[in-house]
C-alpha atoms as a PDB file:
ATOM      1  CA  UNK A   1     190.654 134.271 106.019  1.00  0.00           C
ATOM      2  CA  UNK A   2     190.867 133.254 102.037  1.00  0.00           C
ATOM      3  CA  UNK A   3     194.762 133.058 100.235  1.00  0.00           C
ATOM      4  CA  UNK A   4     196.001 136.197  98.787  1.00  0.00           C
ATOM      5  CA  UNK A   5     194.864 136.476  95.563  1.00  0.00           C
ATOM      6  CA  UNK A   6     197.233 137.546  92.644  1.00  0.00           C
ATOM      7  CA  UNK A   7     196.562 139.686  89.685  1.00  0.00           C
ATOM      8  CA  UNK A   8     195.052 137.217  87.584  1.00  0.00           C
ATOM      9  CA  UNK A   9     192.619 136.178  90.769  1.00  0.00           C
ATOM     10  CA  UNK A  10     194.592 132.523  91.365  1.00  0.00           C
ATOM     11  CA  UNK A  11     195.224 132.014  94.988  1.00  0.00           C
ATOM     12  CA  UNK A  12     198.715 132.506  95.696  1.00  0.00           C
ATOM     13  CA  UNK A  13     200.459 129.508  97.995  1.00  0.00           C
ATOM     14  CA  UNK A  14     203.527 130.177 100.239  1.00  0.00           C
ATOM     15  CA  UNK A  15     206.308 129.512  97.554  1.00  0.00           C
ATOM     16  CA  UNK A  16     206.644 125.092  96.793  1.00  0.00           C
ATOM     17  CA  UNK A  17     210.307 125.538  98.235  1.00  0.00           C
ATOM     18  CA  UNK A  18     209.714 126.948 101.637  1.00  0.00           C
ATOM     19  CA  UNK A  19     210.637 124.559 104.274  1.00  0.00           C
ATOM     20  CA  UNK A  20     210.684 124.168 107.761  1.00  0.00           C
ATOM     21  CA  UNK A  21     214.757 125.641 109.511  1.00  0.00           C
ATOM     22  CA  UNK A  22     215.774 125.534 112.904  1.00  0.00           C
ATOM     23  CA  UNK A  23     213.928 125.270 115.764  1.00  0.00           C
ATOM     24  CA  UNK A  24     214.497 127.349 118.776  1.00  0.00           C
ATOM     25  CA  UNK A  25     213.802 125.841 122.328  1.00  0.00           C
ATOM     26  CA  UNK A  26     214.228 126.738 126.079  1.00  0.00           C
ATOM     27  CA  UNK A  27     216.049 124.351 128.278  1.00  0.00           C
ATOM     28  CA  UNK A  28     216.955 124.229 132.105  1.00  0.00           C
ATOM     29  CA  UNK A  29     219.838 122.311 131.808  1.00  0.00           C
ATOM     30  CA  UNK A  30     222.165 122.785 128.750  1.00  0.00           C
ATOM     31  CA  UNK A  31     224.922 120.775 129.445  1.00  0.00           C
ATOM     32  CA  UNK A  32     222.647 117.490 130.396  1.00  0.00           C
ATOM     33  CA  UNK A  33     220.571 118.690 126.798  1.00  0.00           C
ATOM     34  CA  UNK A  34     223.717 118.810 124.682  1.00  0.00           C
ATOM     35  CA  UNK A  35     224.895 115.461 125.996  1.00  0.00           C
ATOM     36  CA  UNK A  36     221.551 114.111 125.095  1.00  0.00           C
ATOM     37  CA  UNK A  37     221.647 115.729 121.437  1.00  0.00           C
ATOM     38  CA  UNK A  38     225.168 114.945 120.825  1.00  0.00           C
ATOM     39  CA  UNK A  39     225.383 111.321 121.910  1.00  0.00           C
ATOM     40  CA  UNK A  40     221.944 109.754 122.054  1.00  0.00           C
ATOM     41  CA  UNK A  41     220.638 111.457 118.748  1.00  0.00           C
ATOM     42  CA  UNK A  42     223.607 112.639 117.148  1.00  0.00           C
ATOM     43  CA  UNK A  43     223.609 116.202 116.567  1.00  0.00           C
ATOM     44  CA  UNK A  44     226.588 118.079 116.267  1.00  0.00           C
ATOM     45  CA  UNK A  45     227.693 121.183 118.483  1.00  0.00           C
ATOM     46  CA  UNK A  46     227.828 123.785 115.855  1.00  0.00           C
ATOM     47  CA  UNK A  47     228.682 126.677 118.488  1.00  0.00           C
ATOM     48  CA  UNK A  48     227.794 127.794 122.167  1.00  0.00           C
ATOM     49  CA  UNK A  49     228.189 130.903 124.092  1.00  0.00           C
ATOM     50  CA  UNK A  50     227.139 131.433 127.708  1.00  0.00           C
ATOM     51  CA  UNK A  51     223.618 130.155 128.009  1.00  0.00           C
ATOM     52  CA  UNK A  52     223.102 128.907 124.446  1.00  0.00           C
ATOM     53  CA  UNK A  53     223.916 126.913 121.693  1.00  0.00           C
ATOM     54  CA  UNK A  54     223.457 125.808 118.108  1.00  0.00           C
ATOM     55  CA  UNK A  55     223.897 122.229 116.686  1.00  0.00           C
ATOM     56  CA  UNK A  56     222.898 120.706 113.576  1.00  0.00           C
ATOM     57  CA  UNK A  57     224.855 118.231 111.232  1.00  0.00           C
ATOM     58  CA  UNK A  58     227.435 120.173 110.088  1.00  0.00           C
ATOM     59  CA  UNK A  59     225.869 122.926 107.722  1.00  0.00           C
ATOM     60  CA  UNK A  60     223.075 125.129 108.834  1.00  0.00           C
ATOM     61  CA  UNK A  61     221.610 125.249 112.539  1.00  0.00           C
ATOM     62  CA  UNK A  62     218.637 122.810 113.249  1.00  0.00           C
ATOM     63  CA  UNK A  63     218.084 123.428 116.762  1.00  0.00           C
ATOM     64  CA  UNK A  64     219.267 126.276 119.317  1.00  0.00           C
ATOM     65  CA  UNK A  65     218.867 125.621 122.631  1.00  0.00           C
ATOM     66  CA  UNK A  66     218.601 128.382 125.426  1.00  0.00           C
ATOM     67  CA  UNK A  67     218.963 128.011 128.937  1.00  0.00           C
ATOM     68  CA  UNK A  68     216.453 129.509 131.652  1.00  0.00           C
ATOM     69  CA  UNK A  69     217.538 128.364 134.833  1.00  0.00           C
ATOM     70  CA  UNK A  70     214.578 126.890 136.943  1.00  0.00           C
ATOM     71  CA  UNK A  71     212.379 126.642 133.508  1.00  0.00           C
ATOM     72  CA  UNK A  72     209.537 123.714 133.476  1.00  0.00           C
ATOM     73  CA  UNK A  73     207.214 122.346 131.531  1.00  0.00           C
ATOM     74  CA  UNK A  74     203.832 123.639 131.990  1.00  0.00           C
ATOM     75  CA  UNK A  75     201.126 120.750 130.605  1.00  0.00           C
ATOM     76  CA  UNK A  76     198.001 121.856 128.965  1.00  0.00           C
ATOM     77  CA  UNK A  77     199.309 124.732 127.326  1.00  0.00           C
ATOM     78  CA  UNK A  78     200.052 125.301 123.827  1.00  0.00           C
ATOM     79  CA  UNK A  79     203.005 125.088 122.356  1.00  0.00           C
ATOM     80  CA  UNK A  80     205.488 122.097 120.379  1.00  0.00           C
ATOM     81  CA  UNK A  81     204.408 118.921 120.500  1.00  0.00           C
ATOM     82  CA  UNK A  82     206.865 117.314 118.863  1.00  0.00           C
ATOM     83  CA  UNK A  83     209.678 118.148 116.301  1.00  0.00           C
ATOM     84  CA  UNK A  84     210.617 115.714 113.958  1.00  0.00           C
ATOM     85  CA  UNK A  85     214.484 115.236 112.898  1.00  0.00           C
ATOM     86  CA  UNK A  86     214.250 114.057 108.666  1.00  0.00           C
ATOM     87  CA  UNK A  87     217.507 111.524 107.649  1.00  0.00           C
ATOM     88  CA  UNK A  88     217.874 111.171 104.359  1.00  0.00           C
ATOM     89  CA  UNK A  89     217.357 107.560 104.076  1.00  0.00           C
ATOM     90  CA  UNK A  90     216.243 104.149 105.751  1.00  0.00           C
ATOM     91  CA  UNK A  91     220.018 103.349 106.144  1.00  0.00           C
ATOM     92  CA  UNK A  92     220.597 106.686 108.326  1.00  0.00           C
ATOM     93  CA  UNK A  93     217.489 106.103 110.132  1.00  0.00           C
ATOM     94  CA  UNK A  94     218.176 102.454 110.759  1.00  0.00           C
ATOM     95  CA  UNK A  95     221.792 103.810 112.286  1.00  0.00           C
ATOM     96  CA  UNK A  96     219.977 106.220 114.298  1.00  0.00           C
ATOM     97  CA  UNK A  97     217.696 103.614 115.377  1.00  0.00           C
ATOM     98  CA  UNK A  98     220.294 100.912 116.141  1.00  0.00           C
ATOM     99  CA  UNK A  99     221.818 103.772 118.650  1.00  0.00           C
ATOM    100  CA  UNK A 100     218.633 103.843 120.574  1.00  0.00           C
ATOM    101  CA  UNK A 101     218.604 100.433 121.069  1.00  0.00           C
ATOM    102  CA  UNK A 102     222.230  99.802 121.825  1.00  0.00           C
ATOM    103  CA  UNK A 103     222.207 102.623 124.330  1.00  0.00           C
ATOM    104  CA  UNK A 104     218.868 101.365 126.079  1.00  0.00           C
ATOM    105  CA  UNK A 105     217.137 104.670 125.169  1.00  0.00           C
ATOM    106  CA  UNK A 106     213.161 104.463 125.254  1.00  0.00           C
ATOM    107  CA  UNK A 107     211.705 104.840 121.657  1.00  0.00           C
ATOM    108  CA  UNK A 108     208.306 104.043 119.973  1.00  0.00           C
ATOM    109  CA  UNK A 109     209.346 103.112 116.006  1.00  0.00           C
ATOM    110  CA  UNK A 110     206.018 103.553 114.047  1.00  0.00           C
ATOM    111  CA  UNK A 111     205.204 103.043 110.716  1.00  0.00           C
ATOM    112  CA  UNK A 112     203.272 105.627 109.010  1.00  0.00           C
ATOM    113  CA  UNK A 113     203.501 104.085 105.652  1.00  0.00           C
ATOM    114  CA  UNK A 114     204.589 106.912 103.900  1.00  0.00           C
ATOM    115  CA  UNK A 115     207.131 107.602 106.482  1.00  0.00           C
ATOM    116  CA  UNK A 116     209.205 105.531 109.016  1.00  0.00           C
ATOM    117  CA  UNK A 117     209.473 106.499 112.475  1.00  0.00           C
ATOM    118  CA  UNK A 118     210.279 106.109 116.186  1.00  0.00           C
ATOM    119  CA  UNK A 119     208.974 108.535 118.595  1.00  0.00           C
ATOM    120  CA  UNK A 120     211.266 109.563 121.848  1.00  0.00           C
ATOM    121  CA  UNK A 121     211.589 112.482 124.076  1.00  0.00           C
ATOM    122  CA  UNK A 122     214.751 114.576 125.796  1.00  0.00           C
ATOM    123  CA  UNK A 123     215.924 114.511 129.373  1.00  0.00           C
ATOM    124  CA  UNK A 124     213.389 117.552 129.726  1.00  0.00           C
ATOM    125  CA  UNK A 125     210.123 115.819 128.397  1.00  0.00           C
ATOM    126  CA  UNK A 126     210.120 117.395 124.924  1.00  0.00           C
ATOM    127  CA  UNK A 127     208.855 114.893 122.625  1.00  0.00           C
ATOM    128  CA  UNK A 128     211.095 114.203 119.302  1.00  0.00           C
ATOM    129  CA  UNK A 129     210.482 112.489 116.124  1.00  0.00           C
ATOM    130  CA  UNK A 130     212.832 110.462 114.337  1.00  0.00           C
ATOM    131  CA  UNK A 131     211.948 109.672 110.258  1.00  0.00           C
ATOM    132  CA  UNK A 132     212.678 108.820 107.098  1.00  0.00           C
ATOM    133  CA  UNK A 133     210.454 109.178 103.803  1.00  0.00           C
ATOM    134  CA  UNK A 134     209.111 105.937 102.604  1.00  0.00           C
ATOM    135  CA  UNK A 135     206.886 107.203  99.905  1.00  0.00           C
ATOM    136  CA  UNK A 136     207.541 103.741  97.640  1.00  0.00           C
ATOM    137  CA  UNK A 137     205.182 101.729 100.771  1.00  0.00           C
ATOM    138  CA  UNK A 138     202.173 104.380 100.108  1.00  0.00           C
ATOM    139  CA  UNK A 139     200.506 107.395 100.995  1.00  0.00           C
ATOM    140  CA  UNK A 140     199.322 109.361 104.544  1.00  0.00           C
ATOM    141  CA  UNK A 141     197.101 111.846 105.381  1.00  0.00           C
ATOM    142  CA  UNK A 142     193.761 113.387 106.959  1.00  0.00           C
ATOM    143  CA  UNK A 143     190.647 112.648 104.582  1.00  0.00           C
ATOM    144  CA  UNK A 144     187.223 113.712 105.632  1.00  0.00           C
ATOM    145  CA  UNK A 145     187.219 112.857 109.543  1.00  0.00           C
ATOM    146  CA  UNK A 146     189.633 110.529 109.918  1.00  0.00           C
ATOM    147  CA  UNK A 147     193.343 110.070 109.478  1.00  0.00           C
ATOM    148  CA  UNK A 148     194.196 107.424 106.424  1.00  0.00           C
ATOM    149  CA  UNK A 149     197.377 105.603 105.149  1.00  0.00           C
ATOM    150  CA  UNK A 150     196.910 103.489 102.797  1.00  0.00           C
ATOM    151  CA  UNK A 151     199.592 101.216 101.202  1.00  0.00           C
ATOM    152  CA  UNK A 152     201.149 100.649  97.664  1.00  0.00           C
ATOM    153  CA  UNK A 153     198.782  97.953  96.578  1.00  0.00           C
ATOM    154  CA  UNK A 154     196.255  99.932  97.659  1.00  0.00           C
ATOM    155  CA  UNK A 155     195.113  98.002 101.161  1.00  0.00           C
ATOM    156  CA  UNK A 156     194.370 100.683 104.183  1.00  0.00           C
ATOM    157  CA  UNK A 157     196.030 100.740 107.513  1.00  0.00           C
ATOM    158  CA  UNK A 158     195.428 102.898 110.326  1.00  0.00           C
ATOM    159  CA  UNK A 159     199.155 104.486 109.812  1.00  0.00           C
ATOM    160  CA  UNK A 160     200.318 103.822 112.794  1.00  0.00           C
ATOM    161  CA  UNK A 161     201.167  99.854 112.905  1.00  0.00           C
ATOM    162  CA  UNK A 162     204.244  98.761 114.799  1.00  0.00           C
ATOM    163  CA  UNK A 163     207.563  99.210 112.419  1.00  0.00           C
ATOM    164  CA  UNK A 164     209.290  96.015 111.293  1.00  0.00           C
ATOM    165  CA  UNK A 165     212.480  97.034 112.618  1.00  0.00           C
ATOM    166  CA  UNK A 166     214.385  93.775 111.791  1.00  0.00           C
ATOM    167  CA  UNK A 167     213.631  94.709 107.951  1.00  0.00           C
ATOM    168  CA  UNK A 168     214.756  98.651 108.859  1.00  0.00           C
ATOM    169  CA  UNK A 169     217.907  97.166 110.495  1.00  0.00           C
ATOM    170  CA  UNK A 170     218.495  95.230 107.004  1.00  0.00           C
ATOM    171  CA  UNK A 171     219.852  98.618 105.525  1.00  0.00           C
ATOM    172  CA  UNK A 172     222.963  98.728 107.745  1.00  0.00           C
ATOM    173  CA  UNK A 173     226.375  97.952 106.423  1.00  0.00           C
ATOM    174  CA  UNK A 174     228.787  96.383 108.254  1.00  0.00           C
ATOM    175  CA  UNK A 175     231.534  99.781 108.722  1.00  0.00           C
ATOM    176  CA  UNK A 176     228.056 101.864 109.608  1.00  0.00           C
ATOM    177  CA  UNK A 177     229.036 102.983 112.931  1.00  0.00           C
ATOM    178  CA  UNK A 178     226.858 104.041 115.678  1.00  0.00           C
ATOM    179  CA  UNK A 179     228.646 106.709 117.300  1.00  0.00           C
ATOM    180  CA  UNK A 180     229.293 108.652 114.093  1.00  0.00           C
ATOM    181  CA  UNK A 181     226.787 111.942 113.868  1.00  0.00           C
ATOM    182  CA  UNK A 182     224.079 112.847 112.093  1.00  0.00           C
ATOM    183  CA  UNK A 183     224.605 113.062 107.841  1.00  0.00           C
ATOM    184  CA  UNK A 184     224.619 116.678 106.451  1.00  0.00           C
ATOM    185  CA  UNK A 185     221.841 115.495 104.664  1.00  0.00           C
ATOM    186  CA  UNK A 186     219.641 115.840 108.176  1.00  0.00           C
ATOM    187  CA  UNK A 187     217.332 118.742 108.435  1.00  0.00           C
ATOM    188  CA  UNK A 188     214.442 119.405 110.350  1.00  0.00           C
ATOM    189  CA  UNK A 189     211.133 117.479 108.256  1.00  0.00           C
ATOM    190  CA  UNK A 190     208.439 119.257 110.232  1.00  0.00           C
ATOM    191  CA  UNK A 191     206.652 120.518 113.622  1.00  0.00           C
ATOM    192  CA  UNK A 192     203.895 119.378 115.028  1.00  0.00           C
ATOM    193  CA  UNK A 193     201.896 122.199 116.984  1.00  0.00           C
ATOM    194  CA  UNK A 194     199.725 122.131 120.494  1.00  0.00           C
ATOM    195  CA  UNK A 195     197.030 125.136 119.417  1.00  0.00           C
ATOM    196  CA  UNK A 196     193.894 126.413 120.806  1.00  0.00           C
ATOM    197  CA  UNK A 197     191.797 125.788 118.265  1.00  0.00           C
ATOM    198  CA  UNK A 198     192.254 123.904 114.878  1.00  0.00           C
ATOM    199  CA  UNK A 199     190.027 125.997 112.760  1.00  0.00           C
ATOM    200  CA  UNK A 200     191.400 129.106 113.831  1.00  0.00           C
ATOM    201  CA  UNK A 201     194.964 127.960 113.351  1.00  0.00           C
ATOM    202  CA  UNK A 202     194.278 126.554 110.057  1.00  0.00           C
ATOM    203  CA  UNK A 203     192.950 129.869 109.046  1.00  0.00           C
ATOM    204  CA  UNK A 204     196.136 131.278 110.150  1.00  0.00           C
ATOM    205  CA  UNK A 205     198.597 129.104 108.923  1.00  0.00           C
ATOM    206  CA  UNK A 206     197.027 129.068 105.041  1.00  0.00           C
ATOM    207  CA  UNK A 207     195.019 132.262 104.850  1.00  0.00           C
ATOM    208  CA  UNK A 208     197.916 134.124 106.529  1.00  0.00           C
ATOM    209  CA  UNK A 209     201.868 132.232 105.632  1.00  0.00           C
ATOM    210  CA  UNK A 210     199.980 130.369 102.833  1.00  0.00           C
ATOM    211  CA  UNK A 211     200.712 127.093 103.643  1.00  0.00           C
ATOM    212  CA  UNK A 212     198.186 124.316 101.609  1.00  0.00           C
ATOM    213  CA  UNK A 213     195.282 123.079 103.851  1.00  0.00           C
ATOM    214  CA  UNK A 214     196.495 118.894 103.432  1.00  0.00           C
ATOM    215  CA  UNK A 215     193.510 117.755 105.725  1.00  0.00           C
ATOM    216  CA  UNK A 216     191.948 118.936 108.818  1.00  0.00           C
ATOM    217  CA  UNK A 217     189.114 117.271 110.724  1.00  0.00           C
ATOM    218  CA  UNK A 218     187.249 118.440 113.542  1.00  0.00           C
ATOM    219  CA  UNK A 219     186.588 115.006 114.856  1.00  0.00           C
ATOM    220  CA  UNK A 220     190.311 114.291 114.997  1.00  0.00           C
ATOM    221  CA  UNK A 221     190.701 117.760 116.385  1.00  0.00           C
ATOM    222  CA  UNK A 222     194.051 117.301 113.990  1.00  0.00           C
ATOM    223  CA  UNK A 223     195.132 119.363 110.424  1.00  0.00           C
ATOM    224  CA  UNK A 224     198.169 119.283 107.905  1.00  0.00           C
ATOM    225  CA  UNK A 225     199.405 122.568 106.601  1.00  0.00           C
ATOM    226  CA  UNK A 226     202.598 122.475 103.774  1.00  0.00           C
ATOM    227  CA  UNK A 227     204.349 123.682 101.263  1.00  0.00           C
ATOM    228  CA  UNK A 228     204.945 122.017  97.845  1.00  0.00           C
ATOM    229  CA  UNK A 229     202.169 119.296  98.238  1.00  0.00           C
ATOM    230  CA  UNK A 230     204.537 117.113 101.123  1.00  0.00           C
ATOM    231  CA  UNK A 231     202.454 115.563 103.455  1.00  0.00           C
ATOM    232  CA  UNK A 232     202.460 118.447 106.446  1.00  0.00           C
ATOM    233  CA  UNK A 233     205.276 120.874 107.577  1.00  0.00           C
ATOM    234  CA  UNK A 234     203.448 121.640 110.044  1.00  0.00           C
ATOM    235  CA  UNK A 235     200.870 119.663 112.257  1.00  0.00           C
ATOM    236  CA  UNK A 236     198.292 121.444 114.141  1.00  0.00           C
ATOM    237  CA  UNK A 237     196.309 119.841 117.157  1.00  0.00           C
ATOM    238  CA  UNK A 238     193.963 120.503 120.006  1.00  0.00           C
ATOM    239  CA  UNK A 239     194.370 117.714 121.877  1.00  0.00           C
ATOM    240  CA  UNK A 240     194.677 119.342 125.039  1.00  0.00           C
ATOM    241  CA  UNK A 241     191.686 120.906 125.279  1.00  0.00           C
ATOM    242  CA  UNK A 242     190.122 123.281 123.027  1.00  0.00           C
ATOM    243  CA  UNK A 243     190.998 127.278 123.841  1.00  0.00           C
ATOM    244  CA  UNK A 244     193.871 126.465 125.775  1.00  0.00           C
ATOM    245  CA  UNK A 245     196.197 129.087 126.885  1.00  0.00           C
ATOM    246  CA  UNK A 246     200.259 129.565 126.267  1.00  0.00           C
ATOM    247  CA  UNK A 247     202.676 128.781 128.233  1.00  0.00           C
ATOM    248  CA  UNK A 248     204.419 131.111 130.819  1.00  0.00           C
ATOM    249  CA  UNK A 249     207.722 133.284 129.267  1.00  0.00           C
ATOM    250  CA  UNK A 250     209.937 131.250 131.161  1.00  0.00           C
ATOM    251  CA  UNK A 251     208.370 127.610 130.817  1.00  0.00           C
ATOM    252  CA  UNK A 252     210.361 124.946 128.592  1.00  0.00           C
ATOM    253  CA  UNK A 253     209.749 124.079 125.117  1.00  0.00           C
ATOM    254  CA  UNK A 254     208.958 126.456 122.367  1.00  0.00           C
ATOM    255  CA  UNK A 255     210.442 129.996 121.252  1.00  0.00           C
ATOM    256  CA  UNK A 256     210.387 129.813 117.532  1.00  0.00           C
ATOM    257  CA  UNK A 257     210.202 127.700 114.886  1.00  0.00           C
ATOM    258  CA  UNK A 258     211.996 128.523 111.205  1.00  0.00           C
ATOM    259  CA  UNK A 259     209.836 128.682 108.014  1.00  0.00           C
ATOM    260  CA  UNK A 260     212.834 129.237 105.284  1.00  0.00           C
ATOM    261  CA  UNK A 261     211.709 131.053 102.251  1.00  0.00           C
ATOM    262  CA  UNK A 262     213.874 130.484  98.741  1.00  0.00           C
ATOM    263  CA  UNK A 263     213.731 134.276  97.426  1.00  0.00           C
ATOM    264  CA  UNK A 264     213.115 137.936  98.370  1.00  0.00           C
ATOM    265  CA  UNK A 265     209.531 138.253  96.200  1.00  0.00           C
ATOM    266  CA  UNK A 266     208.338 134.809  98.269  1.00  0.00           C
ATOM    267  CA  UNK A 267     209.263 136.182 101.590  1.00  0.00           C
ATOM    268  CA  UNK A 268     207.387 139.813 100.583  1.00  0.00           C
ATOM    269  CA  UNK A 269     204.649 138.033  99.699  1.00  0.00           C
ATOM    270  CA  UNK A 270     203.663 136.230 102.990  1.00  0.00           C
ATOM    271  CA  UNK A 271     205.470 139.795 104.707  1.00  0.00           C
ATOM    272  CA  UNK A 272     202.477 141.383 102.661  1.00  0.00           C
ATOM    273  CA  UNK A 273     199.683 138.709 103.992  1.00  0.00           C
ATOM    274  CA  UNK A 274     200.772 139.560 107.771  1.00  0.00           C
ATOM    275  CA  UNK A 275     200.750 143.146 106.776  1.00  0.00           C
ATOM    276  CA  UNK A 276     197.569 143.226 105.413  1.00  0.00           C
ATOM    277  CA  UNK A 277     196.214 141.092 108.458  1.00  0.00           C
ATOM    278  CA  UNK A 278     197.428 143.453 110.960  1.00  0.00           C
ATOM    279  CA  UNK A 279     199.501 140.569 112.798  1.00  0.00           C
ATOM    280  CA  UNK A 280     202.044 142.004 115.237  1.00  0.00           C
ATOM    281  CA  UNK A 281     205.616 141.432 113.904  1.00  0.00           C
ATOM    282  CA  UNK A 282     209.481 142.528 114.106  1.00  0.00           C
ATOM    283  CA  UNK A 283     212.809 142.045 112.813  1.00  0.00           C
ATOM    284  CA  UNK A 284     215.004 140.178 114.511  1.00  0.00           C
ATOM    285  CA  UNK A 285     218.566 139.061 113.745  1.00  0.00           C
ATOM    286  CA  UNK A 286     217.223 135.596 112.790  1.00  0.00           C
ATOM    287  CA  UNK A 287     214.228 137.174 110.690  1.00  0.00           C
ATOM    288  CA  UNK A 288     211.007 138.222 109.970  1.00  0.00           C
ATOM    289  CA  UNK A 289     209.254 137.451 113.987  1.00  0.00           C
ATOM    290  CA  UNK A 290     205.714 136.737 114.663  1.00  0.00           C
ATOM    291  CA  UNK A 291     203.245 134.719 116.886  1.00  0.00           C
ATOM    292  CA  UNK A 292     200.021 132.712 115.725  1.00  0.00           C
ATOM    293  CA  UNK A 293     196.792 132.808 117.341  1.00  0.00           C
ATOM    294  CA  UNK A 294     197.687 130.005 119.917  1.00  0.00           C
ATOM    295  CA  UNK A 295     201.197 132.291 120.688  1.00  0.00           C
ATOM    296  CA  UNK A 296     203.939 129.765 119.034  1.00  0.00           C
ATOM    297  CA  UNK A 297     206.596 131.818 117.624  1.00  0.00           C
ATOM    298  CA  UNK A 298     207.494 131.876 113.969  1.00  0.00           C
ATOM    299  CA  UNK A 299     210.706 133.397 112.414  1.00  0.00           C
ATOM    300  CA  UNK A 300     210.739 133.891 108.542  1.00  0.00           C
ATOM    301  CA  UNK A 301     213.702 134.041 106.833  1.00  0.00           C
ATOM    302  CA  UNK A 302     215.756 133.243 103.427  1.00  0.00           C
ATOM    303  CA  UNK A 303     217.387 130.217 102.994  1.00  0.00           C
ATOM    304  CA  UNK A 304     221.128 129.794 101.652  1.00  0.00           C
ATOM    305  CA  UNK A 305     222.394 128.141  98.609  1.00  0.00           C
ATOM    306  CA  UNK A 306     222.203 124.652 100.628  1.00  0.00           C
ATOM    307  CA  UNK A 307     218.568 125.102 101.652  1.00  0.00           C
ATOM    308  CA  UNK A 308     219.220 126.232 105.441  1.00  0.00           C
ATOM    309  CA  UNK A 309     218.522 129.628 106.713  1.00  0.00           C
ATOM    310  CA  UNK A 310     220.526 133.115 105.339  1.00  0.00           C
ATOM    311  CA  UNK A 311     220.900 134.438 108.987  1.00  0.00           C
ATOM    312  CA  UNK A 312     222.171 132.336 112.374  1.00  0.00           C
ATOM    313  CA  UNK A 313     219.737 131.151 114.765  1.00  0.00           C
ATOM    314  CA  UNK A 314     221.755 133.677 117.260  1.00  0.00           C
ATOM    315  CA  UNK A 315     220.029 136.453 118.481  1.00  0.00           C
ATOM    316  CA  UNK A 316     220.596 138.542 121.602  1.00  0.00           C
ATOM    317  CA  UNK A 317     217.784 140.394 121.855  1.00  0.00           C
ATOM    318  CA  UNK A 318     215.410 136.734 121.421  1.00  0.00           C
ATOM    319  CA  UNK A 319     212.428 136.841 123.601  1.00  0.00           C
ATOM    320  CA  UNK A 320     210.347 133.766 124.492  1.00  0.00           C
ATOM    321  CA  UNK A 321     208.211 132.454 122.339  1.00  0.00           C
ATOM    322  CA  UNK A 322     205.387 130.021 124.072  1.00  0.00           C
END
């Protein structure tokens, strides 16, 4: 598949503002899952009704989680490998951090150079990334066949060296407290995909939504897809074996994840791509609902005045998406 092509014969991107909204993800335990998202990460309970529920840091929804009682995790299957949870700044992140540590909870910081990190997952074994943007210490990304970060002064590094979390821990204040939830400021920095094959879903995600090809490499069995030159919005792997099939309906993990679109003529145009692909697709209460070629579900929608979606992550008629 090539990028639509406009009237002057320019490929056509997915608009620079699209970004990545709430996730959606099936849970066998909600009350044990929103006392893990409320007081070991710090989301906030936005609503909940019955079997679901929508937190997020006080403006739009970042996550929805749905109950399926009796729902596991199914390994070598596609689906989300990880979803990663942007704070605004080192400060936030360093609070965030510090609430880890104080409350014991097993994390992995990392420093990708252009980002810091620490890597954790949920009672339920979904992995979660915690990050800021640190875009002053250098640059990240796939080139060629391998995956490079290299540093302000220009030195390489493999990316993923241990973070100096003494230095992170320098950007607390003394009345930073560690119970206090997420900033409004939070929002959901990217998703990082389990697919079937890398070429195919690269094909997909830039031929089809019109997300930028950042790097791919077959070696790595690994690519970057975003909008607006960042360094991925979405990360695409194979690392579970190549052709791998989805999960069962009622497995945990994955039933959609948000791509937020800034205006009516940006979300026609990638409506017009799928069209014109023949890709399966409905409208939902949440938005525009389709699957890629490794079955991860994808709403499109519009996003408010603050950048979040236009329509709750609520939706009764919401099937499964992995």
């Amino acid at each position: 598949m090539s990028k639509q092509h406009s009237h002057t014969g320019e490929i056509r991107s997915i608009h620079p503002a699209a970004r990545i909204g709430a996730v959606s993800l099936t849970v066998s335990d909600l009350e044990r899952q929103l006392e893990f998202y409320q007081t070991v990460l710090g989301f906030s309970v936005h609503w909940k009704e019955r079997e679901r529920a929508g937190l997020g840091a006080g403006g739009d929804d970042l996550l929805e989680l749905v109950q399926i009682s009796g729902a596991r995790r199914h390994p070598r299957t596609t689906g989300l490998y990880h979803f990663a949870v942007l704070l605004p700044d080192r400060r936030e992140l360093a609070r965030a951090m510090a609430r880890l540590f104080h409350l014991r909870y097993e994390n992995y910081p990392t420093d990708h150079i252009a980002t810091k990190t620490t890597y954790l997952r949920d009672p339920e074994g979904q992995e979660i990334e915690l990050y800021a943007e640190s875009p002053e210490d250098g640059t990240m990304g796939i080139s060629g066949e391998s995956f490079v970060a290299r540093r302000a002064d220009g030195s390489l590094s493999n990316g993923r060296e241990p973070l100096d979390v003494e230095a992170l821990f320098s950007n607390l204040q003394s009345g930073d407290r560690l119970d206090a939830p997420f900033p409004r400021e939070t929002r959901i920095g990217h998703v990082h995909l389990f697919v079937r094959d890398v070429v195919e879903a690269v094909e997909f995600y830039t031929g089809v939504i019109g997300f930028d090809d950042m790097g791919s490499s077959t070696q790595l069995q690994a690519a970057f897809v975003s909008a607006g030159g960042y360094h991925h919005h979405v990360g695409l792997n194979s690392w579970i074996g190549h052709g791998r099939p989805p999960a069962p309906e009622d497995s945990l993990g994955l039933r959609y994840f948000t791509v937020t679109l800034p205006d009516r003529e940006s979300l026609a145009e990638v409506r017009a791509r799928i069209e014109a692909a023949g890709i399966d697709h409905e409208e939902r209460a949440e938005g525009l609902f389709l699957r890629d070629p490794s079955r991860n579900g994808m709403v499109l929608t519009l996003a408010t005045p603050d950048g979040g979606p236009e329509k709750s992550a609520v939706g009764d008629t919401e099937q499964k998406s992995t």
